[in-house]
N, C-alpha and C. Protein backbone atom coordinates (compact mmCIF):
# COMPACT_ATOMS: atom_id res chain seq x y z
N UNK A 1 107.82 100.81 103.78
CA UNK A 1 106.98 99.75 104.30
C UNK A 1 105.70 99.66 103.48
N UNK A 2 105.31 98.31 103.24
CA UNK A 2 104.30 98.11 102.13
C UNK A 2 102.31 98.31 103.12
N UNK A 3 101.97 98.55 102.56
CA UNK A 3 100.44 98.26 103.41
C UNK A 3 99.28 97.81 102.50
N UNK A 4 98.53 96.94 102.62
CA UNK A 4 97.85 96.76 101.70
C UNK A 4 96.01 97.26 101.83
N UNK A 5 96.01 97.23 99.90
CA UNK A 5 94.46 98.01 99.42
C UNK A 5 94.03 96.74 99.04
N UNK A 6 92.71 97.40 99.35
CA UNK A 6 91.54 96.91 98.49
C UNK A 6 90.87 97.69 97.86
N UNK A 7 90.97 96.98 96.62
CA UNK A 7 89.86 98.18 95.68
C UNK A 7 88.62 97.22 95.80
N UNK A 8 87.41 98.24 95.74
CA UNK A 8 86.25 97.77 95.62
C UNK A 8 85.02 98.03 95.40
N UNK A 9 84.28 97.51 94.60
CA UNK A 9 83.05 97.98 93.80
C UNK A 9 81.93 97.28 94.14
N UNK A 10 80.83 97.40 93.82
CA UNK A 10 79.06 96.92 93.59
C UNK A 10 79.45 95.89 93.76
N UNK A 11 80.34 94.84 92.78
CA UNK A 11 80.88 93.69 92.01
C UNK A 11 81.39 93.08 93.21
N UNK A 12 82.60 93.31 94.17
CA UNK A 12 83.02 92.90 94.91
C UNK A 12 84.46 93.44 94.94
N UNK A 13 85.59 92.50 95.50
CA UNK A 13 86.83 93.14 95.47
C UNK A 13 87.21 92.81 93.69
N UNK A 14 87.37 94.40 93.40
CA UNK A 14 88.47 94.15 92.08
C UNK A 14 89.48 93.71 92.10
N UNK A 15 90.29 94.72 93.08
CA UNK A 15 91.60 93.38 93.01
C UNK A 15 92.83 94.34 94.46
N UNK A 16 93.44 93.80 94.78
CA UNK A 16 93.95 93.75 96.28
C UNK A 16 95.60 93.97 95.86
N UNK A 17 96.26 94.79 96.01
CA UNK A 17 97.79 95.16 96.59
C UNK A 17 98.70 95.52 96.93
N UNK A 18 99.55 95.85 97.14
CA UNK A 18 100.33 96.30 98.42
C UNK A 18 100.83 97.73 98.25
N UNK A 19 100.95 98.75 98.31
CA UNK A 19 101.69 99.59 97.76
C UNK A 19 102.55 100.66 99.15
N UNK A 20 103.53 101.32 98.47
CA UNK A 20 104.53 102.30 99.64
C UNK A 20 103.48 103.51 99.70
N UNK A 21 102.45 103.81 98.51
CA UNK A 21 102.24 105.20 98.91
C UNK A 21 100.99 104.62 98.76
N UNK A 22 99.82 105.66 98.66
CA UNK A 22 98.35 105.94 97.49
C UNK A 22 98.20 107.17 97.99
N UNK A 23 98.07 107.70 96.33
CA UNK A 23 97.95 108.76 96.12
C UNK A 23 96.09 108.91 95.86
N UNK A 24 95.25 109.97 96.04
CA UNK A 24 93.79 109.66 95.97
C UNK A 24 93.45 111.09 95.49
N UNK A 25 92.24 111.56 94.72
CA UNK A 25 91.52 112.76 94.46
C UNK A 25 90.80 112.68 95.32
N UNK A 26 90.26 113.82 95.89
CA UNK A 26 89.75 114.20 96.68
C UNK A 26 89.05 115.54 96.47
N UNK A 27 87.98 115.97 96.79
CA UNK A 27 87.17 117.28 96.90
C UNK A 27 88.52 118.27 96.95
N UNK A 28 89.05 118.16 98.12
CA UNK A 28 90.34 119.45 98.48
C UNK A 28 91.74 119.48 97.64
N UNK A 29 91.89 118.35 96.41
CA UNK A 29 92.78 118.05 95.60
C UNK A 29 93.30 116.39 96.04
N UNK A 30 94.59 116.37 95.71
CA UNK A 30 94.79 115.00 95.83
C UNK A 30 95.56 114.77 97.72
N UNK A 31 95.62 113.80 97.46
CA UNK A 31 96.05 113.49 99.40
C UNK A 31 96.50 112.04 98.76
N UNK A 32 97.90 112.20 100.02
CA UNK A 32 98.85 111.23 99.82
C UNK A 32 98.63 110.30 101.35
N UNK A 33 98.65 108.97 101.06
CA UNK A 33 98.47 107.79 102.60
C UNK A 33 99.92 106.75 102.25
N UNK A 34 100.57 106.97 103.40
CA UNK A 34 101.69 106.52 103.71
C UNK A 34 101.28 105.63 104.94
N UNK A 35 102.63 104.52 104.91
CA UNK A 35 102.57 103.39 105.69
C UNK A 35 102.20 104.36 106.96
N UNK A 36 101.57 103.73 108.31
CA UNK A 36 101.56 104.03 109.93
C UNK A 36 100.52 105.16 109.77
N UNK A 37 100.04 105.66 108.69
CA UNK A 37 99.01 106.86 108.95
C UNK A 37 97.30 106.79 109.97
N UNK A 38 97.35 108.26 110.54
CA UNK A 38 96.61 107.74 111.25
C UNK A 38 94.77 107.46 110.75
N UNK A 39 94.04 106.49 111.55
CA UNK A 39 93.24 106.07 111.10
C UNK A 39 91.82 107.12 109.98
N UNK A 40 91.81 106.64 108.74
CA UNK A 40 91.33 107.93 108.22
C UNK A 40 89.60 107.46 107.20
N UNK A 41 88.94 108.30 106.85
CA UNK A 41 87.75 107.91 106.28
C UNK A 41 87.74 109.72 105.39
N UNK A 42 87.90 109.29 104.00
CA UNK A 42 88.16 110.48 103.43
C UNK A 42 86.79 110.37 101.95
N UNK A 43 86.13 110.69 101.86
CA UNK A 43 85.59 111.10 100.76
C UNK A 43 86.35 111.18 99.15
N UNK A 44 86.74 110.79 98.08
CA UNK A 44 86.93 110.78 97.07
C UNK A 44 86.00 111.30 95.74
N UNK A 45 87.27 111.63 94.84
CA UNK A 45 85.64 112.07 93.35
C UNK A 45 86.82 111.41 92.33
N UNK A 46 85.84 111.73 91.20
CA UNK A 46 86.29 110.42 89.93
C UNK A 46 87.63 111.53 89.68
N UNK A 47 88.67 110.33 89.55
CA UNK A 47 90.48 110.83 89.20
C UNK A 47 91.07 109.57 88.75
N UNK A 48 92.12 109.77 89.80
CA UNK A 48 93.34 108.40 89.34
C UNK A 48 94.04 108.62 90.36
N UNK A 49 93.69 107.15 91.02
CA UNK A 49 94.71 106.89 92.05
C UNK A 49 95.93 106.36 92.01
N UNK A 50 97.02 106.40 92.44
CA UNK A 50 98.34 106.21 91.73
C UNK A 50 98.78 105.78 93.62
N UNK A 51 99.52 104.04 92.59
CA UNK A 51 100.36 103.66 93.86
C UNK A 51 101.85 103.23 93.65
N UNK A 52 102.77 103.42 94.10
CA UNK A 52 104.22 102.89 94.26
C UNK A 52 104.64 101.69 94.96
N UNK A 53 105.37 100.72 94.31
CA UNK A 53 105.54 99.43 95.02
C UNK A 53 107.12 99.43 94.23
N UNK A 54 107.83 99.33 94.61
CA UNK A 54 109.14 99.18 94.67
C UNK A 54 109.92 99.72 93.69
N UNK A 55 109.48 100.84 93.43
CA UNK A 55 109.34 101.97 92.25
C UNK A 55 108.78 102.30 91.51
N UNK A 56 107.84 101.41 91.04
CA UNK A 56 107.04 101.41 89.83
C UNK A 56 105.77 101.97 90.60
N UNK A 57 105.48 102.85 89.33
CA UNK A 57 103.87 103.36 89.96
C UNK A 57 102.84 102.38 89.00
N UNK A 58 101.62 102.90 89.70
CA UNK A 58 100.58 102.04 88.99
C UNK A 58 99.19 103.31 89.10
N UNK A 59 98.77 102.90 87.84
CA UNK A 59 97.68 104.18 88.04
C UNK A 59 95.61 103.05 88.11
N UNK A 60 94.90 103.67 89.09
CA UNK A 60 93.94 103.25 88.60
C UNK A 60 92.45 104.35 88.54
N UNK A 61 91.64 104.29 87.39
CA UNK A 61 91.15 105.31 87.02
C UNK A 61 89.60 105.24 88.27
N UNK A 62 89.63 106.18 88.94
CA UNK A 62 88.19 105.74 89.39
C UNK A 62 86.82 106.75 89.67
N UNK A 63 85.69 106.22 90.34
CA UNK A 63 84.69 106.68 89.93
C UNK A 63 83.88 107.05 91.14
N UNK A 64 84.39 108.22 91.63
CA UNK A 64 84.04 108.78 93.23
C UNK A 64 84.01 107.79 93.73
N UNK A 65 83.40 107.96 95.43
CA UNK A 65 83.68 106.51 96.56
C UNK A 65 84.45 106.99 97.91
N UNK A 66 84.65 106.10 98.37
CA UNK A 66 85.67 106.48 100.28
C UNK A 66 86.62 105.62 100.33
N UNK A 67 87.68 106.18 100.86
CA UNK A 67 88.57 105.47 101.70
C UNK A 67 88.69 105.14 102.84
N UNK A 68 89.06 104.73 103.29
CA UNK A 68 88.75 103.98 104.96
C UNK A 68 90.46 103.03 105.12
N UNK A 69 91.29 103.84 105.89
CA UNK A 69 92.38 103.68 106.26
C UNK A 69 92.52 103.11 107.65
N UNK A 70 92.99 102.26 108.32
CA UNK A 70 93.36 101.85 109.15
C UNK A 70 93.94 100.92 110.09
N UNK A 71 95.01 101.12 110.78
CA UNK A 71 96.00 99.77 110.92
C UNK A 71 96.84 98.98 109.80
N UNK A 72 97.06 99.91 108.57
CA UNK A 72 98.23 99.88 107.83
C UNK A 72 96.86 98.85 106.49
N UNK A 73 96.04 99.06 106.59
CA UNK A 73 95.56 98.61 105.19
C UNK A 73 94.57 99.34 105.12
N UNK A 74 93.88 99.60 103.79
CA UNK A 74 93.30 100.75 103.26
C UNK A 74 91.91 99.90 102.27
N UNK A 75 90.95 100.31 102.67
CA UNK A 75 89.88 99.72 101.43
C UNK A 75 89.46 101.08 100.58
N UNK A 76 89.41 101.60 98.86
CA UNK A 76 88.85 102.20 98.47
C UNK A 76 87.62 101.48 97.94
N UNK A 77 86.53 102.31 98.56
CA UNK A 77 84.97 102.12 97.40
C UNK A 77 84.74 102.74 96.94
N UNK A 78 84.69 102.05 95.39
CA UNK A 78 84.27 103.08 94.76
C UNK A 78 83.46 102.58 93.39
N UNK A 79 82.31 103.69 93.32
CA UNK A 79 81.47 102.98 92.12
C UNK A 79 81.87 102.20 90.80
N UNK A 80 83.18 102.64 90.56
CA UNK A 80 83.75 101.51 89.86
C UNK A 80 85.38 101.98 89.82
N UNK A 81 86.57 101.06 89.74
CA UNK A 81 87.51 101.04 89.48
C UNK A 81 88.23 100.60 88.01
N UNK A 82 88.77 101.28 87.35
CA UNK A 82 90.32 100.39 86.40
C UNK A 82 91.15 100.96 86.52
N UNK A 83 91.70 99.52 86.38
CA UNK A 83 93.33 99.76 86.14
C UNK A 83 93.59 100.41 85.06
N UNK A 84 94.49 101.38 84.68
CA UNK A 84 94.54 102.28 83.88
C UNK A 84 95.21 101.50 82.54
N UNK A 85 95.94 100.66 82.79
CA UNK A 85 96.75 99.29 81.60
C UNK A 85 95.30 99.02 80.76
N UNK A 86 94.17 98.70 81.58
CA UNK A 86 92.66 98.22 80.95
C UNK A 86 91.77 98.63 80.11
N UNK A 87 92.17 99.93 80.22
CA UNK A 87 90.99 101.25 80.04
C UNK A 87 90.68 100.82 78.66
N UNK A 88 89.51 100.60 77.84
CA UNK A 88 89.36 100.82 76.39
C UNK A 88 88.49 102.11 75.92
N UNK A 89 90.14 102.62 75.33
CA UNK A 89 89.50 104.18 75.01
C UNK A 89 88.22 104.39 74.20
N UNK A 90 88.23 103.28 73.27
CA UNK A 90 87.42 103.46 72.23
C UNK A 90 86.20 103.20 72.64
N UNK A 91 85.66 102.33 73.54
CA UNK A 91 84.38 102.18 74.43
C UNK A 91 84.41 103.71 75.28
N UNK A 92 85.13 104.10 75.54
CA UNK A 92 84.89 105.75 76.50
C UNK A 92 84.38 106.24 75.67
N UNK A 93 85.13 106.52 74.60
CA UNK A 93 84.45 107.33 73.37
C UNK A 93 82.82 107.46 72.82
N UNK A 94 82.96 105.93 72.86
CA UNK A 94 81.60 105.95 72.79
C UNK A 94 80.34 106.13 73.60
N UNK A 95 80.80 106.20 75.00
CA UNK A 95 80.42 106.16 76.34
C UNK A 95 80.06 107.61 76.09
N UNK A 96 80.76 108.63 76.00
CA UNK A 96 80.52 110.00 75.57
C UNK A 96 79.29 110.22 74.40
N UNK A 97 79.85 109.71 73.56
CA UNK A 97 78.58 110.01 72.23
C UNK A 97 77.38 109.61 72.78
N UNK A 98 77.09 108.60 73.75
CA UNK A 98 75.88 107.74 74.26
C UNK A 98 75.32 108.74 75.34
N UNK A 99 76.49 109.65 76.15
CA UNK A 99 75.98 110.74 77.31
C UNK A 99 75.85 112.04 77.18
N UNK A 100 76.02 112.06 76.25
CA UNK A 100 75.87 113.62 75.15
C UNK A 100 74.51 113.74 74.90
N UNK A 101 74.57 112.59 73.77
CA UNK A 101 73.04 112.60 72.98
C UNK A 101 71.83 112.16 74.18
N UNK A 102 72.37 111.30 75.47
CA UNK A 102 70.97 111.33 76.36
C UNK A 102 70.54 112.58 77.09
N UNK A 103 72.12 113.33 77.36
CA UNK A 103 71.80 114.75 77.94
C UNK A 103 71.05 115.65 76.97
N UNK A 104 71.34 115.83 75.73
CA UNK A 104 70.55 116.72 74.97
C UNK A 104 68.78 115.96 74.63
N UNK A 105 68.52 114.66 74.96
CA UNK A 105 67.38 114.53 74.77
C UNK A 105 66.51 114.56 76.70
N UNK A 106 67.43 115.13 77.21
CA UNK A 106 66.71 114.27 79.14
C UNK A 106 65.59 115.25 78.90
N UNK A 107 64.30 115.04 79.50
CA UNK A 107 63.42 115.42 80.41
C UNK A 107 62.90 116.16 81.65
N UNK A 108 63.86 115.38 82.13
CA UNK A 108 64.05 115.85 83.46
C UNK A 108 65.11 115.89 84.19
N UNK A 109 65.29 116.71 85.49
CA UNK A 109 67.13 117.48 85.58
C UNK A 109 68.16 116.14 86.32
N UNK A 110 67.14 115.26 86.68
CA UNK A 110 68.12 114.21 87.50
C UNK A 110 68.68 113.16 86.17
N UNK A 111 67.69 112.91 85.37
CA UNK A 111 68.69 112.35 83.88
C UNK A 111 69.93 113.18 83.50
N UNK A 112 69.62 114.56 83.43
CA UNK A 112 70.95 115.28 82.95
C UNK A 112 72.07 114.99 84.01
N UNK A 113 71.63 115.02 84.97
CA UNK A 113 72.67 114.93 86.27
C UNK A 113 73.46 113.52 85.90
N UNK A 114 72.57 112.22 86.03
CA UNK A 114 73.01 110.70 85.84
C UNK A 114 73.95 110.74 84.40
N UNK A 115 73.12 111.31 83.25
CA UNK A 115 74.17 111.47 82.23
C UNK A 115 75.69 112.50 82.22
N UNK A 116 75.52 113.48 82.93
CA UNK A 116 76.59 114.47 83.83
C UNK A 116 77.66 113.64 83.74
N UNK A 117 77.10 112.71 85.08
CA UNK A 117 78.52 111.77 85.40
C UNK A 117 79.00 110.82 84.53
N UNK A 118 77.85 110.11 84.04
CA UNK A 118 78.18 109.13 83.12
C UNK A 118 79.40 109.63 81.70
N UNK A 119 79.29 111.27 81.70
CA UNK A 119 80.10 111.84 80.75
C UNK A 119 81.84 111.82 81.53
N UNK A 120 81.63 112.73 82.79
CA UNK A 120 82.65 112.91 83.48
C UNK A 120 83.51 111.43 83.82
N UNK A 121 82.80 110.97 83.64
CA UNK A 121 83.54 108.91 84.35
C UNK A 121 84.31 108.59 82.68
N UNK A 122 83.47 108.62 81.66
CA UNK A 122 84.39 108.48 80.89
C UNK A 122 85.77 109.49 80.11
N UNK A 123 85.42 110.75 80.15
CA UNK A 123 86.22 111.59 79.74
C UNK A 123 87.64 111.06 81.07
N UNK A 124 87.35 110.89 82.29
CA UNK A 124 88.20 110.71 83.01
C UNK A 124 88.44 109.15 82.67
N UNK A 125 88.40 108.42 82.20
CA UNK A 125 89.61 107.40 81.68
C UNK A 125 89.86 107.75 80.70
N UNK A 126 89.55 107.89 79.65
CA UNK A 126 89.98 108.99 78.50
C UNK A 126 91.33 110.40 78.58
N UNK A 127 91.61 110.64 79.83
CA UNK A 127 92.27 111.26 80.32
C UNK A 127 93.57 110.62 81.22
N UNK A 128 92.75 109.49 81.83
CA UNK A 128 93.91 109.00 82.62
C UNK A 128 94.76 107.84 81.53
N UNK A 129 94.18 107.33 80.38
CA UNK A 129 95.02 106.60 79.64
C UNK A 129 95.88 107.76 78.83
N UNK A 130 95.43 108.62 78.14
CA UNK A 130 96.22 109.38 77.56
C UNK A 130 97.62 110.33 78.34
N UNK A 131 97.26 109.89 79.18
CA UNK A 131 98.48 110.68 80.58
C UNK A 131 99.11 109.75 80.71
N UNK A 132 98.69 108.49 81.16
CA UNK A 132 99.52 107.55 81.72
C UNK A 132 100.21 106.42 80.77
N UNK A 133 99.25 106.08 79.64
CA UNK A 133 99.73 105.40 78.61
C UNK A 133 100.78 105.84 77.85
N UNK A 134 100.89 106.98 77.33
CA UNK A 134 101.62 107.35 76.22
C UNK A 134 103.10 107.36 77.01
């Protein structure tokens, strides 16, 4: 039985559809939401959510956020979403060289922190295309 997502960001809805499973990262590892589950609000961190629709999986790379399950449709928020088909490695790449060099110049510990993630968000599409693409 199909149930439908919403992905969604700052931006608004990225984009909306139906899937048999979603698979999600989570603090405690990954957690699986199946059709009829009961009503849920789960915390997420930056991974790859992976959904099944009539066999085919679909991966999308994302960037911590919550889920909020209930009555057979599911909204993830999350600071940003892609579809893993989207990802441009070569902008990650550079995304890295840009969060490297701000971490080795920060000031102060909440820049290192903001650049932290800004590293971890891209190494993780950088990761989820090279897994899922090849």
């Amino acid at each position: 039985m199909l149930f439908k997502v919403d992905f969604v960001t700052y931006e608004g809805v990225y984009k909306t559809i139906e899937t048999e499973k979603l698979n999600i990262p989570t603090s405690e590892g990954r957690r699986t939401i199946l059709s009829n589950h009961m009503p849920l609000i789960i915390p997420m961190q930056i991974g790859v959510i992976e959904t099944c629709k009539d066999g085919v999986l679909s991966h999308y790379a994302v960037n911590n956020g919550v889920l909020y399950f209930k009555d057979n449709e599911a909204e993830v928020i999350a600071d940003s979403v892609i579809d893993v088909e989207e990802i441009d490695v070569d902008l990650a790449y550079k995304e890295i060289e840009k969060a490297q060099k701000h971490i080795e110049e920060a000031k102060r510990e909440y820049e290192k922190i903001l650049y932290r993630n800004k590293l971890e968000v891209a190494n993780n599409l950088i990761n989820a295309a090279k897994k899922y693409l090849s």
